[in-house]
Each structure stands twice: as structure tokens, then as C-alpha cells.
N, C-alpha and C. Protein backbone atom coordinates (compact mmCIF):
# COMPACT_ATOMS: atom_id res chain seq x y z
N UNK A 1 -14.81 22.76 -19.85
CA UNK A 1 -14.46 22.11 -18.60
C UNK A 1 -13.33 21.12 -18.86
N UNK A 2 -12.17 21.09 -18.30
CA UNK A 2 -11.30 20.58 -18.15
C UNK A 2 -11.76 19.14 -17.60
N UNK A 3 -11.22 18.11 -18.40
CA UNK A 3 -10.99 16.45 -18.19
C UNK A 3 -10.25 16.27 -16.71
N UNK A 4 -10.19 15.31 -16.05
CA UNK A 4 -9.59 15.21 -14.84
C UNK A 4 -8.29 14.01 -15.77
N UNK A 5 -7.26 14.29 -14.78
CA UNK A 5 -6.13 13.80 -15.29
C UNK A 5 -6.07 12.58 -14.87
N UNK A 6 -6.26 11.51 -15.56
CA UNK A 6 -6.19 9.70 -15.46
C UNK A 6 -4.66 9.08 -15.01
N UNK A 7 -5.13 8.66 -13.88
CA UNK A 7 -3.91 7.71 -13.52
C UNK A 7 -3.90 6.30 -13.66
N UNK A 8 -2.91 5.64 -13.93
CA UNK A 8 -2.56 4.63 -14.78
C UNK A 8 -2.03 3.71 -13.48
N UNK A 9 -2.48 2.49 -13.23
CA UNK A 9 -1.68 1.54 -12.33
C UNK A 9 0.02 1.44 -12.61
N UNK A 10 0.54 0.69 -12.00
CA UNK A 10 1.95 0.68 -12.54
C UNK A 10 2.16 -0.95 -13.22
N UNK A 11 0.96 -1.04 -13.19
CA UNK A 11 0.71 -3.02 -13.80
C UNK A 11 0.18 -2.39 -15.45
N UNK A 12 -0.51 -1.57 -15.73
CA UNK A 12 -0.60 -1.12 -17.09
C UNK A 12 0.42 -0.29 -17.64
N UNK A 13 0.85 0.87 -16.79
CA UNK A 13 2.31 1.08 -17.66
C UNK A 13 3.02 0.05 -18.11
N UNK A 14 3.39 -0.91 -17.10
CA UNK A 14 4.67 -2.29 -17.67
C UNK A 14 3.77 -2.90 -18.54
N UNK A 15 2.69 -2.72 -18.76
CA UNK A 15 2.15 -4.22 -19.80
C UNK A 15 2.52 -3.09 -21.23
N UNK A 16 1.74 -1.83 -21.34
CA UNK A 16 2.08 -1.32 -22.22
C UNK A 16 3.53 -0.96 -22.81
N UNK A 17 4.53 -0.48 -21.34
CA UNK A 17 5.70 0.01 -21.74
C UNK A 17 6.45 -1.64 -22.76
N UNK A 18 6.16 -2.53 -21.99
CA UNK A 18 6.88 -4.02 -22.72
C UNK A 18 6.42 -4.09 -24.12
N UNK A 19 4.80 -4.17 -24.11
CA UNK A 19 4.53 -4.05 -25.57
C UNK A 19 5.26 -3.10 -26.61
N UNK A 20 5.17 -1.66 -25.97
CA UNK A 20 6.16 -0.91 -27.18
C UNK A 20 7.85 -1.23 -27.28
N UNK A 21 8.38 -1.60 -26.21
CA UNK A 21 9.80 -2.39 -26.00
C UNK A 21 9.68 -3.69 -27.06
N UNK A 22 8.81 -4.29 -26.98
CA UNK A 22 9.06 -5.62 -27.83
C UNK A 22 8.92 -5.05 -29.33
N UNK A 23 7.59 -3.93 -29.81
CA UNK A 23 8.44 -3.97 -30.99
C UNK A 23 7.14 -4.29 -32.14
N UNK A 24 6.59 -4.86 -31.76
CA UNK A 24 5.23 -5.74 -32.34
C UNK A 24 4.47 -4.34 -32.99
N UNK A 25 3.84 -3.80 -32.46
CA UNK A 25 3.02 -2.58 -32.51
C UNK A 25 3.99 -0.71 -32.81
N UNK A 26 3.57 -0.37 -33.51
CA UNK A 26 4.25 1.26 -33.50
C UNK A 26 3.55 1.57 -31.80
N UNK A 27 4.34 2.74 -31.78
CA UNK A 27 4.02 3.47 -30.75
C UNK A 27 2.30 3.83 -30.48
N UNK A 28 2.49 4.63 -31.97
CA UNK A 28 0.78 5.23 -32.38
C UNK A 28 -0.01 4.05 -32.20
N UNK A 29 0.38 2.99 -33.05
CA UNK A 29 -0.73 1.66 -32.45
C UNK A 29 -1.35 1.53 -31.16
N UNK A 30 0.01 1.54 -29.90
CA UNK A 30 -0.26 1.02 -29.16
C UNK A 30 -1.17 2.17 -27.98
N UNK A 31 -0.49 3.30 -28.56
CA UNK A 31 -1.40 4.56 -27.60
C UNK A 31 -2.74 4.94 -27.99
N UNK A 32 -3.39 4.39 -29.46
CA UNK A 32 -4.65 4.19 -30.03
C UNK A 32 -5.02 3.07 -29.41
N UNK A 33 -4.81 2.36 -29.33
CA UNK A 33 -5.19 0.94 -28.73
C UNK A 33 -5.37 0.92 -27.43
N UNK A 34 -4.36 1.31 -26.16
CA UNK A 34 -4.83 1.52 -24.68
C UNK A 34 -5.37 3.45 -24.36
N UNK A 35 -5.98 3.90 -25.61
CA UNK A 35 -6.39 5.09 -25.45
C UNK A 35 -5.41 6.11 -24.45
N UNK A 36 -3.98 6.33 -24.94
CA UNK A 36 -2.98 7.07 -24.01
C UNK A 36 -2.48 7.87 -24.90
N UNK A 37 -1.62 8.86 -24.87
CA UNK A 37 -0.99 9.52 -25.71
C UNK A 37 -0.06 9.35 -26.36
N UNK A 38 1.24 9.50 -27.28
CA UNK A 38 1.89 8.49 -27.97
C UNK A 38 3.57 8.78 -26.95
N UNK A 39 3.64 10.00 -26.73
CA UNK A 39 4.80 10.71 -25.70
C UNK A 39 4.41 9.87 -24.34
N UNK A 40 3.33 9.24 -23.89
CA UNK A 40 3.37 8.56 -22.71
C UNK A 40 3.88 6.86 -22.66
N UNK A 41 3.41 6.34 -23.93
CA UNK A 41 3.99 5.57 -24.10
C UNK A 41 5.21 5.34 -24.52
N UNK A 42 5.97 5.99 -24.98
CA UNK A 42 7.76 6.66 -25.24
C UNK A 42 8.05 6.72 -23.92
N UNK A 43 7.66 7.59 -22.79
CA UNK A 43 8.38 7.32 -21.55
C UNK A 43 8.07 6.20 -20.84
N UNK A 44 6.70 5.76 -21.11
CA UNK A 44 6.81 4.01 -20.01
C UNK A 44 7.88 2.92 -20.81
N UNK A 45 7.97 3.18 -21.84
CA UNK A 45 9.06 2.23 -22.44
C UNK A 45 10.52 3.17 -21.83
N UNK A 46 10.80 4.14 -21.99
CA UNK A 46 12.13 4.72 -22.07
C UNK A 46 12.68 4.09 -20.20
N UNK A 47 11.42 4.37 -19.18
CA UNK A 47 11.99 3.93 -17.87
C UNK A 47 12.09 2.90 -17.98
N UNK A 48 10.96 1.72 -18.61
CA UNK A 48 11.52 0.37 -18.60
C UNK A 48 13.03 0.00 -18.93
N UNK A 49 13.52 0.80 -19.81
CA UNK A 49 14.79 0.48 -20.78
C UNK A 49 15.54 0.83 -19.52
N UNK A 50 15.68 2.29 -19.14
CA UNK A 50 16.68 2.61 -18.07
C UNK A 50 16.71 1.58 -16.81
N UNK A 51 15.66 1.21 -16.06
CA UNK A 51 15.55 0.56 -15.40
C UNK A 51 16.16 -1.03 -14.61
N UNK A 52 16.17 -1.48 -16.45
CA UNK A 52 15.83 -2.82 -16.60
C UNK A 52 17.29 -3.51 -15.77
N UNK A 53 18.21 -2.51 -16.14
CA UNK A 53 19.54 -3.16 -15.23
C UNK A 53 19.53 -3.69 -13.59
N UNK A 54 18.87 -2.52 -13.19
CA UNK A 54 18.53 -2.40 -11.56
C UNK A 54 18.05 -3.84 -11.45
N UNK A 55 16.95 -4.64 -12.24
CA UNK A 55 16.40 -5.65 -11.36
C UNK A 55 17.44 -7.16 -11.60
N UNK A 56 18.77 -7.03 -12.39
CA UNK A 56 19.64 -7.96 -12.08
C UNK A 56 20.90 -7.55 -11.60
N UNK A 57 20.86 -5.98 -10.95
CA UNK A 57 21.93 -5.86 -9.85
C UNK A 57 21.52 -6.01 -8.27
N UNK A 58 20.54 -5.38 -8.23
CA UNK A 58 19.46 -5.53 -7.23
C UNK A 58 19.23 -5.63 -6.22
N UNK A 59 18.31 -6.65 -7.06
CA UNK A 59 17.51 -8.00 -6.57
C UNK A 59 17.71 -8.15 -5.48
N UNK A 60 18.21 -9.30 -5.38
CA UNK A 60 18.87 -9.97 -3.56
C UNK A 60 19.39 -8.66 -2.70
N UNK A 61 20.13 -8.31 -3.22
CA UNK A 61 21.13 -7.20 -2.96
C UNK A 61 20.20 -6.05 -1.94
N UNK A 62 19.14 -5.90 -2.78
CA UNK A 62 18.04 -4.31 -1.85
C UNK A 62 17.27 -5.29 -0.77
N UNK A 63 17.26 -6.71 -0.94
CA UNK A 63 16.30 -7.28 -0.23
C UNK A 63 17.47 -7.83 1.24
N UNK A 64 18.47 -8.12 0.78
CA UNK A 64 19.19 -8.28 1.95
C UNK A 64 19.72 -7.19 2.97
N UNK A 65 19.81 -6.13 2.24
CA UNK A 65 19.86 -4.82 2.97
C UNK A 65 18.96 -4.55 3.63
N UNK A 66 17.58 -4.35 3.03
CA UNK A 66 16.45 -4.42 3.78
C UNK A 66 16.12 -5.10 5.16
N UNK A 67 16.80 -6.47 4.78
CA UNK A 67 16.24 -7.15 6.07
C UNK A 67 17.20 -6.84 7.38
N UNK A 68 18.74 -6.28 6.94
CA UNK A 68 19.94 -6.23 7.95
C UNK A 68 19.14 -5.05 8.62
N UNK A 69 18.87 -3.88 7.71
CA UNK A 69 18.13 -2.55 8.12
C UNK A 69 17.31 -3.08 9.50
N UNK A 70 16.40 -3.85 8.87
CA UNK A 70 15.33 -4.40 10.12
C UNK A 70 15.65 -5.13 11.07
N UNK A 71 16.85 -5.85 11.07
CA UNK A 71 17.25 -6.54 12.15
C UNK A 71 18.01 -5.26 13.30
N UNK A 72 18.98 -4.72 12.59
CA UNK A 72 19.52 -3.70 13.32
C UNK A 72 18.56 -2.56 13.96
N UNK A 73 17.24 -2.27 13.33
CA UNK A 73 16.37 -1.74 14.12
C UNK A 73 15.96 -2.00 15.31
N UNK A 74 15.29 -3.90 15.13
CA UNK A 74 14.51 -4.23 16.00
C UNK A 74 16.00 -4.60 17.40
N UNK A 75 17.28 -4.90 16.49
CA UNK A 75 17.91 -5.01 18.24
C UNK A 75 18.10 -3.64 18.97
N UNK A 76 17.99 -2.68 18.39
CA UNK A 76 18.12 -1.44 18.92
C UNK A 76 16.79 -1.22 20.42
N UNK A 77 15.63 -1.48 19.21
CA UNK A 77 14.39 -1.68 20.41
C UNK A 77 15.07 -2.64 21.57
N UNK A 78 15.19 -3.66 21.65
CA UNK A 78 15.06 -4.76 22.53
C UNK A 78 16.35 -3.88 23.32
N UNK A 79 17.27 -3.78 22.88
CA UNK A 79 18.36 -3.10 23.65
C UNK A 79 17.71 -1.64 24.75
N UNK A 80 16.63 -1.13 24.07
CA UNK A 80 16.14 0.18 24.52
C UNK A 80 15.43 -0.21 26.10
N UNK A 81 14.25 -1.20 24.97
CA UNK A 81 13.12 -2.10 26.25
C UNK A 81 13.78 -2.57 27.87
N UNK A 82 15.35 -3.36 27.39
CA UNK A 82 16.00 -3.95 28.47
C UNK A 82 16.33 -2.85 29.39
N UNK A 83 16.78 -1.45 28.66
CA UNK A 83 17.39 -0.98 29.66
C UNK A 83 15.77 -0.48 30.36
N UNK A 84 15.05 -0.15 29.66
CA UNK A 84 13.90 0.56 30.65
C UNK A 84 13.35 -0.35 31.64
N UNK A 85 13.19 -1.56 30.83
CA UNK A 85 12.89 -2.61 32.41
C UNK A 85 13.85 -2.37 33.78
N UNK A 86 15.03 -2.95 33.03
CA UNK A 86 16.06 -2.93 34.42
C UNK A 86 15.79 -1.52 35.25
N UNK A 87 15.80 -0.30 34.71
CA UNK A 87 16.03 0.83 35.50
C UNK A 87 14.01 0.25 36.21
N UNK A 88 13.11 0.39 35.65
CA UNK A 88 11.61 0.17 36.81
C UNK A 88 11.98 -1.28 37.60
N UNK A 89 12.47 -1.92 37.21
CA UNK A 89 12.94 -3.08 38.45
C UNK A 89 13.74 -2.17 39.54
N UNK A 90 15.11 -1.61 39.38
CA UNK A 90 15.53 -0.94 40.24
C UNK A 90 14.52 0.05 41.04
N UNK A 91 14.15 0.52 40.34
CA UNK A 91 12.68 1.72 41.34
C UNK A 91 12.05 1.29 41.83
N UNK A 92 11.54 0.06 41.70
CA UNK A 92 10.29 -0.57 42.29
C UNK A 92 10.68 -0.83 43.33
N UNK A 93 12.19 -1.65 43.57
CA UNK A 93 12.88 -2.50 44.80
C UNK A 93 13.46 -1.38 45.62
N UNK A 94 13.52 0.26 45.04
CA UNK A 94 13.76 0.91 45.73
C UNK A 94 12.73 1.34 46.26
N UNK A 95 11.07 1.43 45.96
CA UNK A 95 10.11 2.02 46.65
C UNK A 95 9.76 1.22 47.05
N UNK A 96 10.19 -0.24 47.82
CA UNK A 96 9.42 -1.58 48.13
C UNK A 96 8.22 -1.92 47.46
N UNK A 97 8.18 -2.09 46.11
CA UNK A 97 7.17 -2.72 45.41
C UNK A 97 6.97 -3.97 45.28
């Protein structure tokens, strides 16, 4: 009978991937130690490495986009809402409501 395949938070990949990034522990140590395989811990370190640029180009950068994204959404709504009011105000005053 086949094992069911274990998923890993993404708060234990980074604790592990950092540990094998820093250097302290072999690989084998550290995949004996959080019971993982030694090729899994090679790729949670290898994305950390690729990664690591993204969070000081970023940063601000995805979060200010983000929020323009959401502003330009929500005036879109309000722009939508206004016109549908105005047109049921017009209908109403046309069916004497």
C-alpha cells in the first residue's frame, strides 16, 4: 500500500530551505533531521536562492500596484452604481413613482 504524499506548509520549507542556505548542516543532515528527502531539500533551498531578489525589487512595488489595481476597480463600480441609479431615478419619475 502506497504512503499518501505529505505536504509541507510553506513556513517549514523556508525554515528548512534557510537552514540548508546558511550552511550549518549538510543537506543529508538536514533531510534526516526534518524526516524529508535530500533532493527536496536542494529545491527548497534552490527557490529560496532564485527568489531571494524578488523580495528587494518587489516589495513596495507589487503592493502599490496592488492597491492602484483596487482603487481602479472599485471606481469602476461606483461609476457603474451611478449610472444605474440615475437611469431608475429617470424611470421612476417617468412612471410617477
Amino acid at each position: 500500500m502506497k504512503a499518501k504524499r505529505q505536504r509541507h506548509q510553506s513556513a517549514f520549507k523556508a525554515k528548512v530551505g534557510l537552514e540548508a542556505l546558511a550552511g550549518v548542516k549538510t543537506v543529508a543532515e538536514l533531510a534526516r533531521e526534518y524526516q524529508v528527502h535530500p533532493t527536496q531539500v536542494s529545491q527548497w533551498k534552490r527557490v529560496i536562492v532564485d527568489r531571494l531578489p524578488e523580495v528587494f525589487e518587489h516589495g513596495a512595488t507589487a503592493q502599490a500596484e496592488a492597491s492602484e489595481r483596487e482603487v481602479a476597480r472599485l471606481e469602476q463600480k461606483v461609476g457603474q452604481l451611478t449610472m444605474e441609479l440615475d437611469w431608475l431615478k429617470k424611470k421612476s419619475r417617468q412612471l410617477g413613482l
